[in-house]
Protein backbone atom coordinates (compact mmCIF):
# COMPACT_ATOMS: atom_id res chain seq x y z
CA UNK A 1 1.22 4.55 17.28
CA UNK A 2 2.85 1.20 16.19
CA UNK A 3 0.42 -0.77 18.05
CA UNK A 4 -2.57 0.93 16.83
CA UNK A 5 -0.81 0.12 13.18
CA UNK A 6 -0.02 -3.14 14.20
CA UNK A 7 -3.21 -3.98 15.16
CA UNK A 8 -5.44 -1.99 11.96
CA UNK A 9 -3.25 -3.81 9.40
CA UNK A 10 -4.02 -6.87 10.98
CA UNK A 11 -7.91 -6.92 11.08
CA UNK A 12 -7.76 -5.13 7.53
CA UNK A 13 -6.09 -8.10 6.43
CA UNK A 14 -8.55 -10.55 8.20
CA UNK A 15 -11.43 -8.39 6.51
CA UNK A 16 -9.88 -8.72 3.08
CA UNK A 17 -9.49 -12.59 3.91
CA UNK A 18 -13.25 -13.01 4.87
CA UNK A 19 -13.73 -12.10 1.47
CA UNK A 20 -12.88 -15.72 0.44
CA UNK A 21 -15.66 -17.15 2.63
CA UNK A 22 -18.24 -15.19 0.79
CA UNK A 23 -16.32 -15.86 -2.84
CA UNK A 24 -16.46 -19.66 -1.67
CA UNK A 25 -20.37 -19.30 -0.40
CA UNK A 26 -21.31 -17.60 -3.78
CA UNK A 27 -19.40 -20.47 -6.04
CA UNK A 28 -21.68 -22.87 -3.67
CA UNK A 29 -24.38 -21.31 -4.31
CA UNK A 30 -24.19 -21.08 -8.10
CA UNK A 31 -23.09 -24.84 -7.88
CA UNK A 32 -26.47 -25.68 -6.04
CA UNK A 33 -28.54 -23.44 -8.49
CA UNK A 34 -26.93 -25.53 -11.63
CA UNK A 35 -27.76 -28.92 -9.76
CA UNK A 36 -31.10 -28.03 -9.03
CA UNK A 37 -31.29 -26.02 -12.85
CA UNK A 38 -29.32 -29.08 -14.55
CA UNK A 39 -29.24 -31.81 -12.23
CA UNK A 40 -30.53 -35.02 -14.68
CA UNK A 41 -29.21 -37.80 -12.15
CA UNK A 42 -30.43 -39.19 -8.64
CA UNK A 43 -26.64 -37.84 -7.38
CA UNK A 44 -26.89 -34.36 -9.17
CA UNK A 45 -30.44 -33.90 -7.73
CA UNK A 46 -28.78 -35.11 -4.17
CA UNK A 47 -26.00 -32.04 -4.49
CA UNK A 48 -28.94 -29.21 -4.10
CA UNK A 49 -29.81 -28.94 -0.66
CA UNK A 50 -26.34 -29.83 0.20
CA UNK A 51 -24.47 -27.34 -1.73
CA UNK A 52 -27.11 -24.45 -0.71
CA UNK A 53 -26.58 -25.39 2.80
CA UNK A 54 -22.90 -24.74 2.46
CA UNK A 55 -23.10 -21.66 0.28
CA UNK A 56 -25.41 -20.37 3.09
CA UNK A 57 -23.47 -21.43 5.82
CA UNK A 58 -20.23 -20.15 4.04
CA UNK A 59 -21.94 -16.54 3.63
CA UNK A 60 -22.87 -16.43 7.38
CA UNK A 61 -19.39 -17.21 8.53
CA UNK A 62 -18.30 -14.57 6.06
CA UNK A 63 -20.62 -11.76 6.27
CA UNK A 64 -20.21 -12.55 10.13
CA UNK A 65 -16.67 -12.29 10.27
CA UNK A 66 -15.95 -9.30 7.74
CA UNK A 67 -18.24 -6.82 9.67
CA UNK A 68 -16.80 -7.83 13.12
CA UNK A 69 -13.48 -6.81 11.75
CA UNK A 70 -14.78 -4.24 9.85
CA UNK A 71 -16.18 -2.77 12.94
CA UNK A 72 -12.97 -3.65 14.87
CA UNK A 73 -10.90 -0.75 13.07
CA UNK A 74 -12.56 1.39 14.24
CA UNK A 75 -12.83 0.27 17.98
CA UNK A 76 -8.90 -0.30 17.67
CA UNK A 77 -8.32 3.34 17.20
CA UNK A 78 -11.22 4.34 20.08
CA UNK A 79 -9.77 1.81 22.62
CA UNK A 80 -5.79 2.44 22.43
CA UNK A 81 -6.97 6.53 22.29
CA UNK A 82 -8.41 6.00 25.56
CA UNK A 83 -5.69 3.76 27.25
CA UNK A 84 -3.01 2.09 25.02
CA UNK A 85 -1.38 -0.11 27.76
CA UNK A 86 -5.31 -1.40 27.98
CA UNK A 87 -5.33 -1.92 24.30
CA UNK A 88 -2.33 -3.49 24.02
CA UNK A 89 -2.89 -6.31 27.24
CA UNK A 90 -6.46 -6.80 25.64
CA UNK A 91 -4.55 -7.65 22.35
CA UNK A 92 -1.99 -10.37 23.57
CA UNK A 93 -5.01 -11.54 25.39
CA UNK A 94 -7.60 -11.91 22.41
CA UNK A 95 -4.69 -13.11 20.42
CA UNK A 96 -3.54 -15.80 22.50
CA UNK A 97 -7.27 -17.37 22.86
CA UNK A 98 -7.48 -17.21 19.38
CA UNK A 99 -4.84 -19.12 19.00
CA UNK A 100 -6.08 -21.46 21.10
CA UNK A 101 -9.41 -21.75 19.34
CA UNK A 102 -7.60 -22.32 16.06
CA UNK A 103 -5.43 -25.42 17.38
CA UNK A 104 -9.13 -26.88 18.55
CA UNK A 105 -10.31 -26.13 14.62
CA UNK A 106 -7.61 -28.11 13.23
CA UNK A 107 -7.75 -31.20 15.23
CA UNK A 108 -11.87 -31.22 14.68
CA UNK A 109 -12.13 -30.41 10.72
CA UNK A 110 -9.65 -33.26 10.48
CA UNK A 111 -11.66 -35.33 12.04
CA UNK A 112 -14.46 -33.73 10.34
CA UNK A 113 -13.29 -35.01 7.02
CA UNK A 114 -12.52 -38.69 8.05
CA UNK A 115 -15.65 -39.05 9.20
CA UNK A 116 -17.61 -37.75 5.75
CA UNK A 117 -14.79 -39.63 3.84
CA UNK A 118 -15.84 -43.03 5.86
CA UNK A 119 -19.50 -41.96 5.00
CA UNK A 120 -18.50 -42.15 1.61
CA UNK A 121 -17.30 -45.30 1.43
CA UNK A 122 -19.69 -47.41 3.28
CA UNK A 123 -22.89 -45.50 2.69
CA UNK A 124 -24.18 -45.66 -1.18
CA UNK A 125 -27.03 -43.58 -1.16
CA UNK A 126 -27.11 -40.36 -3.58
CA UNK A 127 -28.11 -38.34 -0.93
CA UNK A 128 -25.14 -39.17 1.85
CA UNK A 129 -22.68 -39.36 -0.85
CA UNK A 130 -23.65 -35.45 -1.96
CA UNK A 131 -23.53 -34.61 1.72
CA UNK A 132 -20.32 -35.92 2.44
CA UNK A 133 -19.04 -34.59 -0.58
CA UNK A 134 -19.97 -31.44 -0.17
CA UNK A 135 -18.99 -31.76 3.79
CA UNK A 136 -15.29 -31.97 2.78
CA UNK A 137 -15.60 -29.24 0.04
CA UNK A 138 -16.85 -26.67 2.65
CA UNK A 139 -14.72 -27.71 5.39
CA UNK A 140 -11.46 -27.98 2.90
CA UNK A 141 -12.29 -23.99 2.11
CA UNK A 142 -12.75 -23.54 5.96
CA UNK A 143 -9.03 -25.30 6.43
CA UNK A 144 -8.00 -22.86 3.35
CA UNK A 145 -9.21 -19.83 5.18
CA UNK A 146 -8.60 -20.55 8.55
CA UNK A 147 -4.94 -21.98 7.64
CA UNK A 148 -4.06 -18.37 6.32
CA UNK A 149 -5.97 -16.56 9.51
CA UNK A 150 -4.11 -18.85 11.73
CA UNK A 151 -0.62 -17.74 10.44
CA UNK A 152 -1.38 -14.14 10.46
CA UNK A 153 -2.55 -14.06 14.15
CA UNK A 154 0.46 -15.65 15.28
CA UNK A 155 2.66 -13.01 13.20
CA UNK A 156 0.16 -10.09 14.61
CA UNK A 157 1.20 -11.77 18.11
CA UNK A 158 4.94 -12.22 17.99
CA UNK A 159 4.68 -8.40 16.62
CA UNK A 160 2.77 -7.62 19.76
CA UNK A 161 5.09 -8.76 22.06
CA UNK A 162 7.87 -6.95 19.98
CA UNK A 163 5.87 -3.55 20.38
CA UNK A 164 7.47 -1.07 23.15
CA UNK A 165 4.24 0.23 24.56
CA UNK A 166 5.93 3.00 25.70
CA UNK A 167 6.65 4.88 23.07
């Protein structure tokens, strides 16, 4: 029963963490409403499109990611019912990739940023200046997110491998 705690805890923390993708997605999409509502400038105007694109692509990661681990509680408690030692080897092993994926996040958003910080500085227009901006905004909240996520699936894995399936 420790690894079927172990293992709710952990996506009902990574549900309550998805939250802040669709708090971020929502403040984006206010901010793009206000450009487009208040927006006097050529650079205010340029934030619209940009800002909605990242409130909407915020929300999908979000809404995406809170009902697969929504729906993951429940298929914890199903799976380790019906063979734990299953369960638990299908844990390490979605845990482990994950990590994985999360070390090839952190080396691209970098980059990522460099990039639409070099746009920045050699590209004047209104309309690349918004879209860089906004490019490190969204990916800064992605790093935010994904820098918490990160730290709890290596916790949820060291746990794992501490678990005595056995008992």
């Amino acid at each position: 029963m420790e690894l079927l705690k172990l293992a709710t805890e952990w996506a009902k923390a990574e549900v309550f963490s998805t939250r802040f993708f669709i708090f971020f997605a929502i403040l984006f999409l206010i901010a793009s409403i206000g450009f487009w509502q208040l927006g006097k400038t050529d650079l205010a105007k340029a934030y619209i499109i940009p800002t909605l694109v990242a409130g909407l692509l915020l929300m999908t990661i979000g809404l995406g990611l809170f009902f697969t681990n929504k729906s993951r509680i429940t298929q914890f408690e199903n799976a380790f019912k019906a063979d734990a030692s299953a369960f638990f080897q299908s844990e390490i092993e979605r845990s482990e990739s994950t990590m994985k994926e999360y070390t090839v996040v952190f080396k691209i958003i970098p980059v990522l940023i460099i990039i639409a910080t070099l746009l920045i500085l050699f590209i004047h227009t209104p309309t690349w200046r918004a879209i860089s901006i906004i490019t490190i905004a969204m990916l800064i909240v992605i790093l935010l997110v994904d820098g918490t996520a990160h730290a709890r699936i290596e916790a949820y894995h060291k746990a794992l491998e501490l678990v005595d399936i056995k008992k």
